[in-house]
Protein backbone atom coordinates (compact mmCIF):
# COMPACT_ATOMS: atom_id res chain seq x y z
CA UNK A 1 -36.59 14.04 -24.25
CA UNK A 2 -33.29 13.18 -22.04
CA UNK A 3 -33.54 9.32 -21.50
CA UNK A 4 -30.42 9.34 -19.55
CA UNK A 5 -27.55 11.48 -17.75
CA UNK A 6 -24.75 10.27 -16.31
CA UNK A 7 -21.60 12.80 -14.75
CA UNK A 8 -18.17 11.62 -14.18
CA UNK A 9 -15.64 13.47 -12.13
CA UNK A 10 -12.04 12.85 -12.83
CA UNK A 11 -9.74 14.02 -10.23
CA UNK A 12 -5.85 14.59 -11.56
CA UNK A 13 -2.99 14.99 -9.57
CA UNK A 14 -0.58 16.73 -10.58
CA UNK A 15 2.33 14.25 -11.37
CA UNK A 16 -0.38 11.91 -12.46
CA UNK A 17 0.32 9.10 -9.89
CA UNK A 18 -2.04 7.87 -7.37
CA UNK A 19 -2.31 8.66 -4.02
CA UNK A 20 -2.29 5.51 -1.45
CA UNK A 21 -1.10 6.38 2.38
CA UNK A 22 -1.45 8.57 5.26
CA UNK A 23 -1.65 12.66 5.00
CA UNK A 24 1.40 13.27 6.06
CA UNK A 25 0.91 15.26 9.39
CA UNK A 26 -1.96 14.31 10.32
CA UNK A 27 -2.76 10.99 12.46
CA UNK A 28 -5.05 8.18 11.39
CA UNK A 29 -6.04 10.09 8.30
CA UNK A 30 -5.09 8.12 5.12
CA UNK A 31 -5.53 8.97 1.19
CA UNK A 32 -6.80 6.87 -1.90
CA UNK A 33 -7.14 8.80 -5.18
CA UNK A 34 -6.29 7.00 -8.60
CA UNK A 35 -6.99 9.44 -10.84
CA UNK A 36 -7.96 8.43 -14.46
CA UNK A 37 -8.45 4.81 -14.05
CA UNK A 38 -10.14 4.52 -11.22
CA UNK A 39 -12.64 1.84 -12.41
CA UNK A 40 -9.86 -0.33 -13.79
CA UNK A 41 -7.52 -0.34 -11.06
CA UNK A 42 -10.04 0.78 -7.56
CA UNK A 43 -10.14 -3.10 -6.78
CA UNK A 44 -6.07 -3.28 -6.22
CA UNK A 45 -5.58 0.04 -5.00
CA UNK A 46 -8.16 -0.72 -2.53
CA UNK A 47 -7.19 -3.49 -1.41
CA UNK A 48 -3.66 -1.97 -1.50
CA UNK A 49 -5.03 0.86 0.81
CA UNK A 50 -6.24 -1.49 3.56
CA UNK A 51 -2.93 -3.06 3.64
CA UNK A 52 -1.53 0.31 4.28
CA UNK A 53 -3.83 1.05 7.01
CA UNK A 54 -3.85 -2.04 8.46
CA UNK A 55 0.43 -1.47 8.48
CA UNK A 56 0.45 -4.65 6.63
CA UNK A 57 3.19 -5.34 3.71
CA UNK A 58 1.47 -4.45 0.54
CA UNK A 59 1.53 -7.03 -1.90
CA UNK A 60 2.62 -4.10 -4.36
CA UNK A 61 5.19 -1.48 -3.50
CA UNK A 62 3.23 1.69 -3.31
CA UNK A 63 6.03 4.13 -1.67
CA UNK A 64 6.14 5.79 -5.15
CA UNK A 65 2.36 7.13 -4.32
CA UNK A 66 3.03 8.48 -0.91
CA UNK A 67 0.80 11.85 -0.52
CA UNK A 68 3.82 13.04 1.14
CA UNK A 69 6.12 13.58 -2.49
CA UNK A 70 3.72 16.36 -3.13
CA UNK A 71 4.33 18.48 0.01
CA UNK A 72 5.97 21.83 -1.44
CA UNK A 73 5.23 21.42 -5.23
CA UNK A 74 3.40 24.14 -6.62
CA UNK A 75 -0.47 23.68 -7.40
CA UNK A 76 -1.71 24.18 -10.97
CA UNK A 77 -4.84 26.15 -10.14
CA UNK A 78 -3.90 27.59 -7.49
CA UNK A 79 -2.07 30.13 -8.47
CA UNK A 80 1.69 29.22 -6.87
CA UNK A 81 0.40 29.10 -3.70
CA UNK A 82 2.54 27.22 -1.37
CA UNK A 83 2.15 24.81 1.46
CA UNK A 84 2.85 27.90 4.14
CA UNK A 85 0.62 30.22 2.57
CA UNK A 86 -2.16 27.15 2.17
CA UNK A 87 -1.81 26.62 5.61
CA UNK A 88 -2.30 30.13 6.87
CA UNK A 89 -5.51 30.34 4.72
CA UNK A 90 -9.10 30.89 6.35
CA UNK A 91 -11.08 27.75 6.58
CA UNK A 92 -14.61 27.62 5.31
C-alpha cells in the first residue's frame, strides 16, 4: 500500500550558478532558477529577484548570475546546438 509520494524536480544549469535577471533580448521578461538549493536559499533569491525587477540595488551583488553569461555556451543535452541554430528551430 503507497502511503505517500512525493516528486522533486531539480533543474541544473550548466555552470551550476543561479539564474536572477532579465532574458537577455527580450523585454520585461526576467529569470529566477537556483538550482539545487532552492528551498534553502528561494527566500533571498526572491527577494533578490524583485529588487532586480523593481531596478532597485540588490542588497547582494547578483551580476555573477546574469542569464546573459550563458548566451553561446554549448548545451549538455542538446547535442552542441548553438544559440543560431536554437533560434532557427520550429516552435511547438
Amino acid at each position: 500500500r503507497i502511503v505517500r509520494t512525493w516528486l522533486g524536480l531539480q533543474d541544473k544549469v550548466i555552470d551550476n550558478l543561479p539564474l536572477v535577471g532579465q532574458l537577455p533580448g527580450v523585454d520585461d521578461v526576467f529569470i529566477l532558477a537556483c538550482g539545487l538549493s532552492g528551498f534553502t536559499t528561494g527566500p533571498i533569491m526572491g527577494r533578490l529577484m524583485a529588487q532586480v525587477v523593481m531596478g532597485e540595488k540588490t542588497e547582494l551583488p547578483v551580476d555573477l548570475f546574469n542569464p546573459a553569461r550563458l548566451i553561446g555556451k554549448p548545451r549538455p543535452g542538446f547535442g552542441g546546438v548553438d544559440d543560431e541554430q536554437l533560434a532557427a528551430a520550429p516552435t511547438l
